[in-house]
Each structure stands twice: as structure tokens, then as C-alpha cells.
N, C-alpha and C. Protein backbone atom coordinates (compact mmCIF):
# COMPACT_ATOMS: atom_id res chain seq x y z
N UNK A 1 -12.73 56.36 -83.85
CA UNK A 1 -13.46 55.67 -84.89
C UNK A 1 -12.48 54.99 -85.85
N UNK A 2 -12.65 53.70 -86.10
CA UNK A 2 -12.02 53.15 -86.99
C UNK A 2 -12.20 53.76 -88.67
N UNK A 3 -10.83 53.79 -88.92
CA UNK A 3 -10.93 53.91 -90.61
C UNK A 3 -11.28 52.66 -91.71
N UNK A 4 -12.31 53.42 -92.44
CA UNK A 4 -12.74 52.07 -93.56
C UNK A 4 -11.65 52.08 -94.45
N UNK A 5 -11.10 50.89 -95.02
CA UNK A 5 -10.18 50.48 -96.06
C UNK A 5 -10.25 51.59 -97.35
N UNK A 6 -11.52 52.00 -97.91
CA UNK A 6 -11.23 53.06 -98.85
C UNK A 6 -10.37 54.12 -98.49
N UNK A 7 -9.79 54.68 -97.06
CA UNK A 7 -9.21 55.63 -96.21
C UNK A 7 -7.75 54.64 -95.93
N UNK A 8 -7.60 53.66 -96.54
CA UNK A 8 -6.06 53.37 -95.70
C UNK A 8 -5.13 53.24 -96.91
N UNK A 9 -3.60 53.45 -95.85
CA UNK A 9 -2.58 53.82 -96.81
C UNK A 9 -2.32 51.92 -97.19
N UNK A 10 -0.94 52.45 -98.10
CA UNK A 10 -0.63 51.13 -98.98
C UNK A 10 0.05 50.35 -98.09
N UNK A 11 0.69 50.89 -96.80
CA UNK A 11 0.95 50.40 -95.65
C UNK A 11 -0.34 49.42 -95.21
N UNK A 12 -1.46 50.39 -94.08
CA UNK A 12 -2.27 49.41 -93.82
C UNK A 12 -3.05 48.31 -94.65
N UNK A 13 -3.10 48.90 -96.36
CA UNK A 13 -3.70 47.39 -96.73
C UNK A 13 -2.71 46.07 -96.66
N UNK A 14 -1.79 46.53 -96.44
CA UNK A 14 -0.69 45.37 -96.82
C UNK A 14 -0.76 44.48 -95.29
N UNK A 15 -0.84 45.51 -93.96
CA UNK A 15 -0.87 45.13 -92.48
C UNK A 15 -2.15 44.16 -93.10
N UNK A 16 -3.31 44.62 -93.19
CA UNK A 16 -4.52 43.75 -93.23
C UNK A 16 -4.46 42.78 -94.11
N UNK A 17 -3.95 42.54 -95.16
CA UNK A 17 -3.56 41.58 -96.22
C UNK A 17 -3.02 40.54 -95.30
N UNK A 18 -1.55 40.74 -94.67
CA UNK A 18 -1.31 39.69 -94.26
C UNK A 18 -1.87 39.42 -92.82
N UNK A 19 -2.48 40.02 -91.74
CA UNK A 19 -3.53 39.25 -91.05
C UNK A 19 -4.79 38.45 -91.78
N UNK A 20 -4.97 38.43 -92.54
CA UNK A 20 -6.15 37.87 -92.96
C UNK A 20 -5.51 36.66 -93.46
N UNK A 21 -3.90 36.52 -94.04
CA UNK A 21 -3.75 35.55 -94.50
C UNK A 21 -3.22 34.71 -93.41
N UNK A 22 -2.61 35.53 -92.30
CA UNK A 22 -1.85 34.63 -91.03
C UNK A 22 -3.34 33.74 -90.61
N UNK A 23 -4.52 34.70 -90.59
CA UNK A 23 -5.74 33.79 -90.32
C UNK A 23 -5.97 32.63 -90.80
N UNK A 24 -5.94 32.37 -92.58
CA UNK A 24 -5.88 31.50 -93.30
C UNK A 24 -4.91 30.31 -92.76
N UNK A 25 -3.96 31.08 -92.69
CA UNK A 25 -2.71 29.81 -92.29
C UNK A 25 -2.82 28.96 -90.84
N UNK A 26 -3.48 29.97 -90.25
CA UNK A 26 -3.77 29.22 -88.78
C UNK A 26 -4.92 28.35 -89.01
N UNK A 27 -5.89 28.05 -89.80
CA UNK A 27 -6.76 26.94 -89.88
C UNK A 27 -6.22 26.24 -91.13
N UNK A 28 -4.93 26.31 -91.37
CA UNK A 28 -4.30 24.92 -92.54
C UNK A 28 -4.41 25.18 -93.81
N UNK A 29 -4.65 26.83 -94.39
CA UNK A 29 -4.09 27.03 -95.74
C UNK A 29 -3.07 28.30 -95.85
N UNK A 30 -2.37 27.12 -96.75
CA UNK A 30 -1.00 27.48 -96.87
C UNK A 30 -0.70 28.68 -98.24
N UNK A 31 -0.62 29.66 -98.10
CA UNK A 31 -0.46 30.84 -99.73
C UNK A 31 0.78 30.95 -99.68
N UNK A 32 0.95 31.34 -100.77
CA UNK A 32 2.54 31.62 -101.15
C UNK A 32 2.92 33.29 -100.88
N UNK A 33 3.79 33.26 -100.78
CA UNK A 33 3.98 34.69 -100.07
C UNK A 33 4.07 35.63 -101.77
N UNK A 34 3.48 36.71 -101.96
CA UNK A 34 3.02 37.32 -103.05
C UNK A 34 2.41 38.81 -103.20
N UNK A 35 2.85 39.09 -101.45
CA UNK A 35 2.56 40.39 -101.72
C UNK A 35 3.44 41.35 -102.14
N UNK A 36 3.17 42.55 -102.61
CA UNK A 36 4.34 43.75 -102.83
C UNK A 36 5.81 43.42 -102.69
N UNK A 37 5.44 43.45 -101.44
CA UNK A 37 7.72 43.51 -100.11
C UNK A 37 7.52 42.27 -100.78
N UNK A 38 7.23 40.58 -101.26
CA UNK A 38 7.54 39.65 -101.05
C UNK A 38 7.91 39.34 -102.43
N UNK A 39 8.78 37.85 -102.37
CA UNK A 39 8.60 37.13 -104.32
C UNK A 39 7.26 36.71 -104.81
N UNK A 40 6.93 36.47 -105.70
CA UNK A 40 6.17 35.74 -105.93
C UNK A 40 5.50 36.68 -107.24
N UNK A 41 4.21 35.92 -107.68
CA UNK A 41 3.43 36.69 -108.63
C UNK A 41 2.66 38.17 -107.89
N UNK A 42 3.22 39.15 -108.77
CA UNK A 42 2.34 40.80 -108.64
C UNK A 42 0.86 40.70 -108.79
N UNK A 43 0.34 40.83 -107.98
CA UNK A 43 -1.08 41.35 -107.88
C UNK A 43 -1.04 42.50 -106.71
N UNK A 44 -2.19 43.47 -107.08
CA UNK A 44 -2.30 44.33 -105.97
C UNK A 44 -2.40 44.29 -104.60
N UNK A 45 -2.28 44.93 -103.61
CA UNK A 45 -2.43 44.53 -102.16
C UNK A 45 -3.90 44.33 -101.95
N UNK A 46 -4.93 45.10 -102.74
CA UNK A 46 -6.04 45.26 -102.49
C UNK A 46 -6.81 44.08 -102.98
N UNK A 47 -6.19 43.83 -104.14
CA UNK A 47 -6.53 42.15 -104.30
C UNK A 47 -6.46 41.30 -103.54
N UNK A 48 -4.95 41.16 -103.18
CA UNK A 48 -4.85 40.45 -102.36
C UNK A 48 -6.07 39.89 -100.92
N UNK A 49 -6.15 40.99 -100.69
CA UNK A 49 -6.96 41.22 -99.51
C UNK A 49 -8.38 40.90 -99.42
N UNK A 50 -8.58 41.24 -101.11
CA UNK A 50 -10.01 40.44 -101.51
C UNK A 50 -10.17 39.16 -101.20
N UNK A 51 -9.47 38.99 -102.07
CA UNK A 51 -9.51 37.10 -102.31
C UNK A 51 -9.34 36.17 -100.93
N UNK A 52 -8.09 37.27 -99.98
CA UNK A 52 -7.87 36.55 -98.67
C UNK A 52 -9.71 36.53 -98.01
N UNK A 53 -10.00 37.33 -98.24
CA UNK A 53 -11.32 37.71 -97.17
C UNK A 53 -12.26 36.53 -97.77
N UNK A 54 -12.50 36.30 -99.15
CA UNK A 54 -13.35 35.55 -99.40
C UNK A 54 -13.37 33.90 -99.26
N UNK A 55 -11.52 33.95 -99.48
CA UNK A 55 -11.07 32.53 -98.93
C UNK A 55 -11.45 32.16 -97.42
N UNK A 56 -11.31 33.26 -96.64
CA UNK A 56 -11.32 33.04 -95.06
C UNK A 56 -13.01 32.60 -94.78
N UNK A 57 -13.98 33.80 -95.81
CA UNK A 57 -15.37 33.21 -95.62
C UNK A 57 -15.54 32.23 -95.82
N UNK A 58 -15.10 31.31 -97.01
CA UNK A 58 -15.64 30.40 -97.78
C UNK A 58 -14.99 29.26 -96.69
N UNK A 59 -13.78 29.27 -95.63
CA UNK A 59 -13.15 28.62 -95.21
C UNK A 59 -13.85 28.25 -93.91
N UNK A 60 -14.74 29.23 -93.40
CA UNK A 60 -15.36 28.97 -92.05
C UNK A 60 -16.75 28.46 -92.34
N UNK A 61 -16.85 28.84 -93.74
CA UNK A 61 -18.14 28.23 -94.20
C UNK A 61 -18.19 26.76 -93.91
N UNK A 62 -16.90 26.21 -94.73
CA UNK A 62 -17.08 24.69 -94.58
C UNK A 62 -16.42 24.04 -93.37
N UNK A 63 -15.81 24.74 -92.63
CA UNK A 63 -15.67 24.25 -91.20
C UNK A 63 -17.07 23.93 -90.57
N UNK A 64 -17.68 24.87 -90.47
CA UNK A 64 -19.24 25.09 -90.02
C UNK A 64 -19.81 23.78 -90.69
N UNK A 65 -19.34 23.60 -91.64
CA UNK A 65 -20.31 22.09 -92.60
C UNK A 65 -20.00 21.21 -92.03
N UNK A 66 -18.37 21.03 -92.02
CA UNK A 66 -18.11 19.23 -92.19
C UNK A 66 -17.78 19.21 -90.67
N UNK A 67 -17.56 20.27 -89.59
CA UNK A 67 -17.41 19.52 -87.91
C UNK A 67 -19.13 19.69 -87.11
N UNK A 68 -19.75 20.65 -87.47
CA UNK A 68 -21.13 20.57 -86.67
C UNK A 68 -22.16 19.40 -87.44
N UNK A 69 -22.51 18.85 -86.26
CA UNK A 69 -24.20 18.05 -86.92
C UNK A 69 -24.91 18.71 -87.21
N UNK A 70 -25.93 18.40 -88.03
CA UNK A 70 -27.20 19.09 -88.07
C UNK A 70 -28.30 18.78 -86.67
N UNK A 71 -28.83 19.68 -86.17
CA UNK A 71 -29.17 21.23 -86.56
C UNK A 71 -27.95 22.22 -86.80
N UNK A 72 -27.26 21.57 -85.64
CA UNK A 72 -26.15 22.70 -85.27
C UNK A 72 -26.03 23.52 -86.96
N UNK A 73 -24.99 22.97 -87.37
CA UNK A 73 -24.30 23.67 -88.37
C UNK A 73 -25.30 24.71 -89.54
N UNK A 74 -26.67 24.41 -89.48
CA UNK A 74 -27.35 24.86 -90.48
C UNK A 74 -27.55 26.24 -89.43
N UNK A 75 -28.09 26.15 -88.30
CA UNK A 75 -28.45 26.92 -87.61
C UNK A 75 -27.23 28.02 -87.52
N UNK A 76 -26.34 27.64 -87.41
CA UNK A 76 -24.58 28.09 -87.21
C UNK A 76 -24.89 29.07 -88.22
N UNK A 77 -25.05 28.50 -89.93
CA UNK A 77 -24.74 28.92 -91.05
C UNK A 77 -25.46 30.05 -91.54
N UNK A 78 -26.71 30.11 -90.59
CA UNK A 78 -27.83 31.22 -91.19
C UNK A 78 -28.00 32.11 -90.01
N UNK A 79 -28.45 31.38 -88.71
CA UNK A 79 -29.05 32.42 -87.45
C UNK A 79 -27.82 33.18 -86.70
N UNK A 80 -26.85 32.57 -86.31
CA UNK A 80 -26.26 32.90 -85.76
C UNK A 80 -24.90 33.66 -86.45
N UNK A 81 -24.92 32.75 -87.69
CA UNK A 81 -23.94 34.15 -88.83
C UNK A 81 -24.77 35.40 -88.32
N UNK A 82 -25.63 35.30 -89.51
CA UNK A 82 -26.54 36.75 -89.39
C UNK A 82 -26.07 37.80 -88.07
N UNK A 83 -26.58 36.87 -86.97
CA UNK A 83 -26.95 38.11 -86.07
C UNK A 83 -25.32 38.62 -85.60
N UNK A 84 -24.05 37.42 -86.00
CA UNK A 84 -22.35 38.16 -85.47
C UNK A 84 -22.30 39.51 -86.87
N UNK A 85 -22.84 39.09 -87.85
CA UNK A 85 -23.26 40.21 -89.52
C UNK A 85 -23.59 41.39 -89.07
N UNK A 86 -24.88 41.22 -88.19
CA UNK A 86 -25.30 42.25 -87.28
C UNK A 86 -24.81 43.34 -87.03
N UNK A 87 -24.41 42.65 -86.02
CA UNK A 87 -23.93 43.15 -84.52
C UNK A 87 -22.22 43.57 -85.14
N UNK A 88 -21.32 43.09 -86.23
CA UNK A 88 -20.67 43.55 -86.41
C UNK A 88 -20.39 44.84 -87.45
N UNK A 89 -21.34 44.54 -88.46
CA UNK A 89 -21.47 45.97 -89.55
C UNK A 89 -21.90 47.12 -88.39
N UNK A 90 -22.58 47.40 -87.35
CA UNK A 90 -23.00 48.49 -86.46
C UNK A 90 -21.66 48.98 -86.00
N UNK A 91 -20.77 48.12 -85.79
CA UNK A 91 -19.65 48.01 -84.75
C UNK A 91 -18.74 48.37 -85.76
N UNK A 92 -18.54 48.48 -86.68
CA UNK A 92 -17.88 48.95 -87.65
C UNK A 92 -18.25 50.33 -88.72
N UNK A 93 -19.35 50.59 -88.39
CA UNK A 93 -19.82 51.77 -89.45
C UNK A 93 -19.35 52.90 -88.44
């Protein structure tokens, strides 16, 4: 069984921090390196990790906008989110 993030050390948030941001960077946004080990401005790892997650949503959000036509993309944005929402909170609890 996978461990939920309230259960991981300062190690794994930091592992998941920066996958989420290598994610970011692989569809063309660029962060400044800022975690803990790195330079930059101090914020927590757990922050970090926030903001990465919400950037990454907000980032596939508008992929979903500006490359699908409509229907596609609306349909994308509500039916077929939902049911990967689904099918993944089960797969994770």
C-alpha cells in the first residue's frame, strides 16, 4: 500500500517536490531551483509541492483549452477528468 504524504519523510517530500516540478518543466515551465539542498528563496518542501501540484493542474487545464476543439476539450475538462478523479482517488486510498 502506498503511503499518503501526511506519512512521508522530509526526504520523500522533497523526491515528490521535484517530480512534480521535472513534470512542469517537461511541458515548458521553467522554476528556479528553491528547494531545501538548492539556492534560491526558502520555502518549505511541502509548499513547494503545493504550489507545484496546483501549477501542474492549472497547466493541463489550459493545455486541454487552447489544443482541443470544442466538444473535445469541454468534454476532456469535465467527463473524462472526473472519471481519471475517479478511478484514481480509489487507486490511491
Amino acid at each position: 500500500m502506498e503511503r499518503r504524504g501526511a506519512d512521508w519523510s522530509d526526504e520523500e517530500w522533497l523526491d515528490e517536490a521535484r517530480r512534480v516540478r521535472q513534470a512542469l518543466t517537461a511541458l515548458g515551465d521553467h522554476l528556479p531551483l528553491s528547494l531545501p539542498d538548492e539556492p534560491g528563496v526558502r520555502q518549505s518542501t511541502r509548499d513547494h509541492y503545493a504550489s507545484y501540484c496546483a501549477q501542474l493542474k492549472a497547466r493541463a487545464q489550459v493545455r486541454i483549452e487552447r489544443d482541443l476543439p470544442e466538444p473535445f476539450a469541454r468534454i476532456t475538462g469535465t467527463v473524462v477528468y472526473d472519471s481519471h478523479l475517479i478511478l484514481m482517488r480509489t487507486r490511491i486510498r
